[in-house]
N, C-alpha and C. Protein backbone atom coordinates (compact mmCIF):
# COMPACT_ATOMS: atom_id res chain seq x y z
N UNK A 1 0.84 -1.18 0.00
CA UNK A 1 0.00 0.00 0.00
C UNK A 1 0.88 1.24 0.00
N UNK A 2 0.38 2.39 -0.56
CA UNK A 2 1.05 3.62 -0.97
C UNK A 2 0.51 4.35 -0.37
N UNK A 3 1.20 5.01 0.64
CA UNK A 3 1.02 6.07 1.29
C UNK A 3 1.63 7.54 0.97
N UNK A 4 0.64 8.50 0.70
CA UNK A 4 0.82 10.23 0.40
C UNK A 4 0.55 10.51 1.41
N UNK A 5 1.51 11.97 1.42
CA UNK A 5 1.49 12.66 2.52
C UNK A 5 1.59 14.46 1.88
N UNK A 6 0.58 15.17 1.93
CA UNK A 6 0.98 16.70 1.48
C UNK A 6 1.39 17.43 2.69
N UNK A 7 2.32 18.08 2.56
CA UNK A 7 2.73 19.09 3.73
C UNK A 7 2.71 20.12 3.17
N UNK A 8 2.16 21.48 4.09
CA UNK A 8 2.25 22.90 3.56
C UNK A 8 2.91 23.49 5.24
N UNK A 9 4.00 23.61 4.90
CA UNK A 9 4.67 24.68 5.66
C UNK A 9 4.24 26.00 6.16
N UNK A 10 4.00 25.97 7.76
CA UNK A 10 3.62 27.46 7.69
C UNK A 10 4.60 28.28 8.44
N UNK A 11 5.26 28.94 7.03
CA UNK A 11 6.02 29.56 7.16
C UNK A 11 6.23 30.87 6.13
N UNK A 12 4.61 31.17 5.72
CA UNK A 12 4.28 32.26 5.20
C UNK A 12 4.48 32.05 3.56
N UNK A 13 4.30 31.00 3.18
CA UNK A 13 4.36 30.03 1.81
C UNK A 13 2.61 29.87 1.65
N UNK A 14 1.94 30.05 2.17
CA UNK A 14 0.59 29.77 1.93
C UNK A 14 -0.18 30.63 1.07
N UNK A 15 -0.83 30.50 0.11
CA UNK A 15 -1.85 31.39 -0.74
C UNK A 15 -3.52 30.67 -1.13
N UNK A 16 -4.04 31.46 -1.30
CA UNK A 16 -5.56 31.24 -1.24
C UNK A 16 -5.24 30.32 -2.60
N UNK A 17 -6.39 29.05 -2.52
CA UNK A 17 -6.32 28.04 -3.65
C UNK A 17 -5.28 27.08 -3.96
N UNK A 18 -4.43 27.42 -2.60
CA UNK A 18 -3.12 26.28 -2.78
C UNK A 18 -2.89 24.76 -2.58
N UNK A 19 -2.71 24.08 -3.60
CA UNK A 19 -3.29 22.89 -3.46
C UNK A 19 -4.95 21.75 -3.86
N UNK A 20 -5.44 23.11 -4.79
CA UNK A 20 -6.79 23.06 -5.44
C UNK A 20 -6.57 22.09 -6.54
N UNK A 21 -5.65 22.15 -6.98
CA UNK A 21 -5.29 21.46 -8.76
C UNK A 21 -5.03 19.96 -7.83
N UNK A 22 -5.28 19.53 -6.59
CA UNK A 22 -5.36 18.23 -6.16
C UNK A 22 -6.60 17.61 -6.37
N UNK A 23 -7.44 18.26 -6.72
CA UNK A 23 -9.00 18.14 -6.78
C UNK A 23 -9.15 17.00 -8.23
N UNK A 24 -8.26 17.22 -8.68
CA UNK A 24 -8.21 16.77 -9.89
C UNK A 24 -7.29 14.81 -9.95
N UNK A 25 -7.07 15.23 -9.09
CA UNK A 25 -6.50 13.40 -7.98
C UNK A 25 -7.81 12.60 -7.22
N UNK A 26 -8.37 11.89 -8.40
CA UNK A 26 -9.58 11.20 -7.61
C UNK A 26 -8.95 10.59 -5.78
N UNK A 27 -7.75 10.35 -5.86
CA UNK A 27 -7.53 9.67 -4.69
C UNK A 27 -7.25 10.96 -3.41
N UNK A 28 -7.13 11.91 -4.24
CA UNK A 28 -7.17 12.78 -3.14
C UNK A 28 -8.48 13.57 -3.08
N UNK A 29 -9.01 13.75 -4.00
CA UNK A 29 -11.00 14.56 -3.68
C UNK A 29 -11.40 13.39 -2.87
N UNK A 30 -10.88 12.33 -2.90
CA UNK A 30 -11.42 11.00 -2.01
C UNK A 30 -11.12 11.51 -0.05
N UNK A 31 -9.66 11.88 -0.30
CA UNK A 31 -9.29 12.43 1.14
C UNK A 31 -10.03 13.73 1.37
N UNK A 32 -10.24 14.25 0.93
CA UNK A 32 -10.58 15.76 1.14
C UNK A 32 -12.50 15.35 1.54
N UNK A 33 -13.05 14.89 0.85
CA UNK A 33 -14.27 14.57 1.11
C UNK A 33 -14.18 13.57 2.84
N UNK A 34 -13.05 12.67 3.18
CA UNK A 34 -13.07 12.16 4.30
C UNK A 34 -12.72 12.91 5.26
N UNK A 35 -12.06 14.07 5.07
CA UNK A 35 -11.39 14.64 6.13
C UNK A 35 -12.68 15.72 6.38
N UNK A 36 -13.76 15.96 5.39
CA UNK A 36 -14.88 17.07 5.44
C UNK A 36 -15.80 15.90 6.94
N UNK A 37 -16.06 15.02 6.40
CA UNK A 37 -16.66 13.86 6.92
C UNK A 37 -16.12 14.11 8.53
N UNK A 38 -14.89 13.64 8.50
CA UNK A 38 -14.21 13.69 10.34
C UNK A 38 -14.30 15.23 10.56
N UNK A 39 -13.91 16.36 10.15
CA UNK A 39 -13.80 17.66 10.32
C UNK A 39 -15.60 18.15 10.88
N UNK A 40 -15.77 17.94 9.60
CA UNK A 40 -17.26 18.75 9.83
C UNK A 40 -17.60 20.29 9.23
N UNK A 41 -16.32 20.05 8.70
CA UNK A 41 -16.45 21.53 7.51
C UNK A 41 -15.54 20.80 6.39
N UNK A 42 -15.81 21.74 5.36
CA UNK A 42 -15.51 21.75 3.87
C UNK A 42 -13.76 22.07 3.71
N UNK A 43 -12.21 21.56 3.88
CA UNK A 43 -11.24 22.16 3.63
C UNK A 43 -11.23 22.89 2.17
N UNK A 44 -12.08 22.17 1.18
CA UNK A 44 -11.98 22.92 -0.17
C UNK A 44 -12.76 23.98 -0.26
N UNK A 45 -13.61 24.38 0.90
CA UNK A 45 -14.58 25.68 0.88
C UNK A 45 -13.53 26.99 1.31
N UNK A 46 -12.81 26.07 2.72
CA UNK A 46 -11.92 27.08 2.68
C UNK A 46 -10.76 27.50 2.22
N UNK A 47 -10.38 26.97 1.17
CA UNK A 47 -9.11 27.68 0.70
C UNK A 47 -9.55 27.88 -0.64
């Protein structure tokens, strides 16, 4: 099994929409929809 890992540094490297063109990685709109699921908000609403 293959494990990804995205890291965003905060270290003032961050911009609105960063990391959006992942949306386009069924295996990751897969994470992003699970993490909405455990979260309870939208991460793709907010950035």
């Amino acid at each position: 099994m293959t494990k990804t890992v995205w890291v965003f540094l905060g270290k003032g490297s961050q911009k609105v929409g960063m990391g959006i063109d992942l949306l386009d990685l069924s295996s990751a709109k897969e994470k992003f929809h699970q993490a909405q699921e455990i979260l309870g908000w939208s991460v793709t609403e907010i950035c």
